[in-house]
Protein backbone atom coordinates (compact mmCIF):
# COMPACT_ATOMS: atom_id res chain seq x y z
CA UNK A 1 -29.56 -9.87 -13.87
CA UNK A 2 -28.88 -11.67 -10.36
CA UNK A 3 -29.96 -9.80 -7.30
CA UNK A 4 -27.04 -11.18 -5.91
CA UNK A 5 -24.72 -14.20 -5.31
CA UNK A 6 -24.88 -17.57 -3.45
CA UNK A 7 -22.31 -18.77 -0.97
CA UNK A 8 -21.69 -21.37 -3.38
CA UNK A 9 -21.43 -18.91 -6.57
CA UNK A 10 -18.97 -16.73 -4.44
CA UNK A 11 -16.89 -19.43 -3.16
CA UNK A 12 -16.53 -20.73 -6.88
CA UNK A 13 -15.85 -17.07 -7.75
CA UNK A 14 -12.98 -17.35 -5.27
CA UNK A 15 -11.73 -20.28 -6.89
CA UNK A 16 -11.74 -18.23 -10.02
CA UNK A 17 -9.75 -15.83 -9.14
CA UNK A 18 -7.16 -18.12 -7.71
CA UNK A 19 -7.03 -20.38 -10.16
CA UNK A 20 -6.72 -17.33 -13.06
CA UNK A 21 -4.19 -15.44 -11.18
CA UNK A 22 -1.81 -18.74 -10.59
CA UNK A 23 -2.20 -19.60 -14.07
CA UNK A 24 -1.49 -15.72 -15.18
CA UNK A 25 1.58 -15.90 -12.95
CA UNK A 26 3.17 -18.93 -14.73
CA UNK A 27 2.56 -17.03 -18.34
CA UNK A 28 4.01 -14.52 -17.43
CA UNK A 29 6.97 -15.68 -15.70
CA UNK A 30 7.64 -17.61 -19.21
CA UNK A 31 7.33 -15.08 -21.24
CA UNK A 32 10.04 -13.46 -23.13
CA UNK A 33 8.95 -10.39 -20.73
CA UNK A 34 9.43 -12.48 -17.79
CA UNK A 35 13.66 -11.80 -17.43
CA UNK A 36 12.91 -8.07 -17.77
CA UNK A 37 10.63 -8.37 -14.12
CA UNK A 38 13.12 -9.39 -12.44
CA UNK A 39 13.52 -7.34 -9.19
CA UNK A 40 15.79 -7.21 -5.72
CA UNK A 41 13.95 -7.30 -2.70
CA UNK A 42 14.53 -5.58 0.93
CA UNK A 43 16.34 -8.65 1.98
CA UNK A 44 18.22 -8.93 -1.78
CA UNK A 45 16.58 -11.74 -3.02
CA UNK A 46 16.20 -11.96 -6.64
CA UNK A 47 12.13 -12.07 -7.34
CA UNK A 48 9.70 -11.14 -9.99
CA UNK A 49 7.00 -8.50 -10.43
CA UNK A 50 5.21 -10.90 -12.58
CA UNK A 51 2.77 -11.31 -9.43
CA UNK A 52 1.57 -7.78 -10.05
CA UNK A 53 -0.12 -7.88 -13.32
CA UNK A 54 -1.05 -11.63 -12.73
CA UNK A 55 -3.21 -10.70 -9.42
CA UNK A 56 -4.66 -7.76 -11.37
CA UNK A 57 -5.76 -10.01 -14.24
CA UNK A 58 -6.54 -12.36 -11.52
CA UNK A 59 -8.81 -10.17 -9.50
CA UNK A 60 -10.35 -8.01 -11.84
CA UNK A 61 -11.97 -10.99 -13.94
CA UNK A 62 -13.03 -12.98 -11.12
CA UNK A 63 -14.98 -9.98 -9.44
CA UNK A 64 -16.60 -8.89 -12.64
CA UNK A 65 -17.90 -12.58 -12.57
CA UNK A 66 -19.02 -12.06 -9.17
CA UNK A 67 -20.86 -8.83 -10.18
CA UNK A 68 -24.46 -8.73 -9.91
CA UNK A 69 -25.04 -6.59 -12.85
CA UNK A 70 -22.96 -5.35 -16.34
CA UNK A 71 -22.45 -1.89 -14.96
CA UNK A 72 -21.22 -3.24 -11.86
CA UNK A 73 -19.04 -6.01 -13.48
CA UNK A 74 -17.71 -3.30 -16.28
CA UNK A 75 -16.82 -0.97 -13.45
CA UNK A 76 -14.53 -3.82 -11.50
CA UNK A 77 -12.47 -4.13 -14.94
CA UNK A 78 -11.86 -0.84 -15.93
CA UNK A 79 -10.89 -0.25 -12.01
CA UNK A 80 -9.05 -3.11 -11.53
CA UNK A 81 -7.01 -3.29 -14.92
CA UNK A 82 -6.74 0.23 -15.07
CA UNK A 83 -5.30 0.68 -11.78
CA UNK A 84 -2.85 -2.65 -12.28
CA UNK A 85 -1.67 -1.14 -16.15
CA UNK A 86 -0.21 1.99 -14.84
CA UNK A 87 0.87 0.82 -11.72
CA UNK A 88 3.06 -1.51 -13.69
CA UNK A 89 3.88 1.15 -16.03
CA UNK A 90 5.32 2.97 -12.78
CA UNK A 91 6.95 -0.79 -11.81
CA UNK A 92 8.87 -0.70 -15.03
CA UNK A 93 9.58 3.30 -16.13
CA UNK A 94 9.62 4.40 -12.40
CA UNK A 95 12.54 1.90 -11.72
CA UNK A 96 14.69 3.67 -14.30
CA UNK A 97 18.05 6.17 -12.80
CA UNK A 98 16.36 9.71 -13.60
CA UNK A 99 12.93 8.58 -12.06
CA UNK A 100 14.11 7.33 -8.36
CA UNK A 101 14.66 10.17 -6.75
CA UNK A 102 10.85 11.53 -7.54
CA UNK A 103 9.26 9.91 -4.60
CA UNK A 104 5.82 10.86 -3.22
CA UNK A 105 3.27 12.80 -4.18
CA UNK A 106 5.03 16.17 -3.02
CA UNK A 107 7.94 14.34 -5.23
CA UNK A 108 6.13 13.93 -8.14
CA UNK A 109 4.66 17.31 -7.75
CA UNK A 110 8.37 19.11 -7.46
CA UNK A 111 9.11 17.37 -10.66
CA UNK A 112 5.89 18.49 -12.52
CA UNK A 113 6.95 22.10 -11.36
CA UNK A 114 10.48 21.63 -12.67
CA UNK A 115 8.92 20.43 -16.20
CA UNK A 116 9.18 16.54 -16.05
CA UNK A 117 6.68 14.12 -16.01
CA UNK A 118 7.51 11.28 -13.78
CA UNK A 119 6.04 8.00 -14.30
CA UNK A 120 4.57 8.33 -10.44
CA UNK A 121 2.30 10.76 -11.28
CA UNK A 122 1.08 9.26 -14.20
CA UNK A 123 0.51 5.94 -12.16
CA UNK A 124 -1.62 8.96 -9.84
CA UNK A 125 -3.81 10.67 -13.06
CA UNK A 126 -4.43 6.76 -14.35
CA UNK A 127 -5.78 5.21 -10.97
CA UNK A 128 -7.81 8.41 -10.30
CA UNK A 129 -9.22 8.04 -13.74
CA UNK A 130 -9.95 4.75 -13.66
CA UNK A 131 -11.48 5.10 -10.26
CA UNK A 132 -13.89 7.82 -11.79
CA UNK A 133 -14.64 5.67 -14.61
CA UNK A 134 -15.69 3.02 -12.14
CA UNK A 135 -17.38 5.59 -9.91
CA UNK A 136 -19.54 7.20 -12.97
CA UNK A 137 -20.81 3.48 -13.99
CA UNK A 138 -21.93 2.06 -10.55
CA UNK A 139 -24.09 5.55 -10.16
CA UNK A 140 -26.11 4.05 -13.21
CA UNK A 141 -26.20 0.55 -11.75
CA UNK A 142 -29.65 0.07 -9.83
CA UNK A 143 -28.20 -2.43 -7.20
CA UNK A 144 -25.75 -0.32 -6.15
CA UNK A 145 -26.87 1.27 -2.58
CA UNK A 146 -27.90 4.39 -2.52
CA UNK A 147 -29.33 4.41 -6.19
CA UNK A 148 -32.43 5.74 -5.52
CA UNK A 149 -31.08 8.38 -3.25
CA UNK A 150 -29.27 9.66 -6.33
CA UNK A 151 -32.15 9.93 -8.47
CA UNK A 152 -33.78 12.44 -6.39
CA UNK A 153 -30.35 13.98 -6.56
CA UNK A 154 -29.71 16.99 -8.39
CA UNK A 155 -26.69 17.04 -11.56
CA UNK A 156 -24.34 19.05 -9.03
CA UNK A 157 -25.38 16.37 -5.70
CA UNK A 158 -24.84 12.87 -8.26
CA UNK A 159 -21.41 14.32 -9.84
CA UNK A 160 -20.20 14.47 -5.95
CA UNK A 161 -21.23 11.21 -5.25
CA UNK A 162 -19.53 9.97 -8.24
CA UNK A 163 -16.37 11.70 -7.11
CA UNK A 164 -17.02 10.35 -3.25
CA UNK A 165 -16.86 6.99 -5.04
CA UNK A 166 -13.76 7.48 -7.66
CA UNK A 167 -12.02 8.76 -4.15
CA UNK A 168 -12.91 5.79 -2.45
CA UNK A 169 -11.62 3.20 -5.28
CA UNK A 170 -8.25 5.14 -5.80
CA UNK A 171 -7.92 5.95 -1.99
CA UNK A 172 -8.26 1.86 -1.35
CA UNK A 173 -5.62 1.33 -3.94
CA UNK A 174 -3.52 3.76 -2.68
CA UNK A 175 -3.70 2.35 0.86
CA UNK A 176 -2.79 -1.43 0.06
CA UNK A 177 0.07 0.03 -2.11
CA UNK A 178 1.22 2.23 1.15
CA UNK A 179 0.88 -1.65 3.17
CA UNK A 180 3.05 -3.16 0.12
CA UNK A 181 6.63 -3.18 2.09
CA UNK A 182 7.02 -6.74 3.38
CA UNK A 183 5.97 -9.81 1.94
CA UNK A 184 2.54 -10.96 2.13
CA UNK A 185 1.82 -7.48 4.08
CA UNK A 186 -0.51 -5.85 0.98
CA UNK A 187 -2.45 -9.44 0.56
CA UNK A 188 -2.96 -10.46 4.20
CA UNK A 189 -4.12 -7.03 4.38
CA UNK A 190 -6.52 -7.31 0.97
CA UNK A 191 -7.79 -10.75 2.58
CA UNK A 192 -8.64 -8.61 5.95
CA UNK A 193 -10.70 -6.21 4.53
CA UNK A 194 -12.18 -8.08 1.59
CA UNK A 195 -13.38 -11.84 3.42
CA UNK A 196 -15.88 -9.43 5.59
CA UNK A 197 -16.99 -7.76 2.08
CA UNK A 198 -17.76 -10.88 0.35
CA UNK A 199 -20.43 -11.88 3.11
CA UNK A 200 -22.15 -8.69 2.34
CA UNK A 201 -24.10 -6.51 -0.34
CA UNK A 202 -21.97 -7.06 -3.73
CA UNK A 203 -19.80 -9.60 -1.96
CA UNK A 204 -19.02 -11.45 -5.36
CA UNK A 205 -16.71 -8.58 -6.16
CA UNK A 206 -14.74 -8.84 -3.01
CA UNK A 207 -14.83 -12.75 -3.25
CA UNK A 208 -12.77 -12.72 -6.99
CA UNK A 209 -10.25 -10.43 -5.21
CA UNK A 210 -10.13 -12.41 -2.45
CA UNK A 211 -9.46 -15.84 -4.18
CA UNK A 212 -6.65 -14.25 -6.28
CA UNK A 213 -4.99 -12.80 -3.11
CA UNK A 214 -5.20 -16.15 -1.90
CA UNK A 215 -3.96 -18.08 -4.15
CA UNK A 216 -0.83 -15.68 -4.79
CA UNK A 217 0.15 -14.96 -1.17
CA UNK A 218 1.87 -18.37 -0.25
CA UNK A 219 5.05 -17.53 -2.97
CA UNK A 220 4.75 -13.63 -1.87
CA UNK A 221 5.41 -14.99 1.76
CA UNK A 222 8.09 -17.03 0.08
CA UNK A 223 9.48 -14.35 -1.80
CA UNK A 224 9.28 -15.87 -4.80
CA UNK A 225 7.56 -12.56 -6.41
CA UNK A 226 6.50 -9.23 -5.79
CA UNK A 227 3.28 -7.64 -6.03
CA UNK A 228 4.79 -4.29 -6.65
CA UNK A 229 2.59 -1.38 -7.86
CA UNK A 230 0.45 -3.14 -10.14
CA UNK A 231 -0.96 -5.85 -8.04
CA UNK A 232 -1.35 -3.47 -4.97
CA UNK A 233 -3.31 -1.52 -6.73
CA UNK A 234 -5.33 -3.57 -8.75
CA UNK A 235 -5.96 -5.26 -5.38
CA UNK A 236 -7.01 -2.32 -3.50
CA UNK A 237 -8.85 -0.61 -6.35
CA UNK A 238 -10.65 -3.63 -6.88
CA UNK A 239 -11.87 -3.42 -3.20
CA UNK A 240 -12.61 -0.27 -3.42
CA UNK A 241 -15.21 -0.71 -6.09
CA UNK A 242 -16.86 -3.21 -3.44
CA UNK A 243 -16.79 -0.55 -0.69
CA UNK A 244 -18.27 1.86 -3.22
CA UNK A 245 -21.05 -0.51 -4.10
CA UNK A 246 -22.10 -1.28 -1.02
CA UNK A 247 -22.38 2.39 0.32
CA UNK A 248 -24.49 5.41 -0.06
CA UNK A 249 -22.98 9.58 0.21
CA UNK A 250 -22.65 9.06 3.58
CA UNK A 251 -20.95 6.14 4.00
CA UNK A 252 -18.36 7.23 0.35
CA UNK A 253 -17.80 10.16 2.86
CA UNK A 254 -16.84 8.45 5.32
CA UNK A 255 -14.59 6.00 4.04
CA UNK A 256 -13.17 8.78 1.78
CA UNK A 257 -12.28 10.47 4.94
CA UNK A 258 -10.76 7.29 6.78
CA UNK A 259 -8.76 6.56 3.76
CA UNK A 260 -7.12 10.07 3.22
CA UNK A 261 -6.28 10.22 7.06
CA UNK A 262 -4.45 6.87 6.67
CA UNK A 263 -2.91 8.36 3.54
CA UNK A 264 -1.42 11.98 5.71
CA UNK A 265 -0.24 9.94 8.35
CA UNK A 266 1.83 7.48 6.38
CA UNK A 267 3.56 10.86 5.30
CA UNK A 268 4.45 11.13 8.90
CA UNK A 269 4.37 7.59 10.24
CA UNK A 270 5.94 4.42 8.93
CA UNK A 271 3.88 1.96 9.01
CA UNK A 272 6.06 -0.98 9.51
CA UNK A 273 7.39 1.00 12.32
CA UNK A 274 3.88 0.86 14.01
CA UNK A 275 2.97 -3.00 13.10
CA UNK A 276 6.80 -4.03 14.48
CA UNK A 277 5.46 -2.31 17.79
CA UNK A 278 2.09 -3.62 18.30
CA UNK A 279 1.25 -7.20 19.65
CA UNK A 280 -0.90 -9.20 17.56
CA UNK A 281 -0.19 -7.08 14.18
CA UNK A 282 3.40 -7.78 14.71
CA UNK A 283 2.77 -11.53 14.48
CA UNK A 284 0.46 -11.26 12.42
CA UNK A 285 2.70 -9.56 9.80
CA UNK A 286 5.37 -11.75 9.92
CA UNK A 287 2.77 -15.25 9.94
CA UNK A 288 3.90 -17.57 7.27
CA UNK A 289 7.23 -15.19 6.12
CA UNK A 290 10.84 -16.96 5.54
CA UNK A 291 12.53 -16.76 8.77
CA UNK A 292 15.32 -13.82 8.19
């Protein structure tokens, strides 16, 4: 297997994931499916959620290109499709009457108390699972930093890695959902944190989720689709297996941490609210958006 990619492999990675999520877009905006996608935005424009599962077909092949090894590559689909399959199970039940008014995770869990299963929660069980999944294959994976730390592990200290890791995938998917609220938002902010990743350790994962962002974010700033649940997650899960790869039990810790204060405080804080107040996010947010 590779130790790792070129410049010129992860640039043509890029271009893979671009080129795959465009192209998944356009089949799925033609297929008989297509109509039932249709969505209203937050300014009442008429777009489709077709972007969601395209970027997570997008992303998710492209960065298992870009994978250095099998385990690595296998762990970037199962996160990445996984992630985008319930979240658009959660685009299409969770849109339903009976399911609206179970929002949140305190929402889902009121529901779960009352006897119903919303499709939120199962949207929560699926992205944790497939963020364990991905977690349990990287610790076999020999590139992945930190692998020999975990062989001198014991059972108990490798099955809390693995967890650190399955918290860090779903906590990054979770996040760039949170971010999903304005068009373009969730991708400029997949682009942020994923062009730094590709120039590192396992960067060919980051670089097939950074090409599909890419090439999907000029007719999300047009709002022309909608990423919805499943391509925010996909997105961030994706990433997530990238931060995971890169990082030892310290660092999972870490970012595990980061991510689940982000998470509280969006209970608290909008975040729209804070970018709309804060030079150089503000404009940043709103670069290359249809003028209101």
């Amino acid at each position: 297997m590779r130790e790792g990619v070129s410049v010129l492999g992860r640039l043509l990675v890029a271009g893979i994931g671009a080129a795959a999520a465009r192209y998944a877009l356009r089949q799925i905006r033609t297929s008989p499916a297509g109509p039932q996608l249709n969505r209203t935005n937050f300014r009442g424009r008429t777009v489709t959620l077709a972007a969601g599962p395209a970027l997570a077909a997008g992303a998710s092949t492209a960065a298992a290109c870009g994978a250095t090894s099998v385990p690595a590559g296998a762990a970037t689909l199962v996160a990445g499709l996984g992630a985008g399959a319930v979240g658009l199970y959660d685009d299409v039940v969770g849109a339903r009457p009976e399911q609206k008014a179970d929002k949140g995770f305190a929402g889902h869990l009121t529901a779960l108390r009352q006897g119903r299963i919303t499709a939120g929660l199962i949207k929560i069980v699926g992205v944790g699972a497939a963020g364990l999944t991905a977690a349990t294959l990287l610790a076999a994976d020999p590139r992945v930093a930190g692998h020999r730390h975990r062989r001198r592990q014991g059972a108990l200290g490798r099955g809390v890695d693995v967890l650190l890791g399955a918290g860090v995938v779903a906590g990054t998917a979770n996040l760039v959902n949170l971010l999903d609220l304005r068009p373009g938002r969730a991708l400029k902010s997949g682009l942020l944190l994923g062009v730094p990743l590709a120039a590192g350790p396992q960067g060919g994962i980051a670089a097939g989720a950074v090409g599909a962002a890419a090439g999907l974010l000029p007719a999300d700033l047009n709002e022309d689709v909608m990423l919805g649940d499943s391509g925010a997650n996909a997105l961030g899960a994706v990433l997530g297996v990238a931060l995971a790869a890169r990082t030892g039990p310290l660092g999972r810790a870490g970012l595990l941490a980061a991510l689940a204060g982000l998470t509280a405080a969006s209970e608290k804080v909008s975040f729209t609210a804070v970018i709309a107040r804060t030079p150089g996010l503000r404009e940043l947010d709103a670069l290359g958006r249809r003028a209101d």
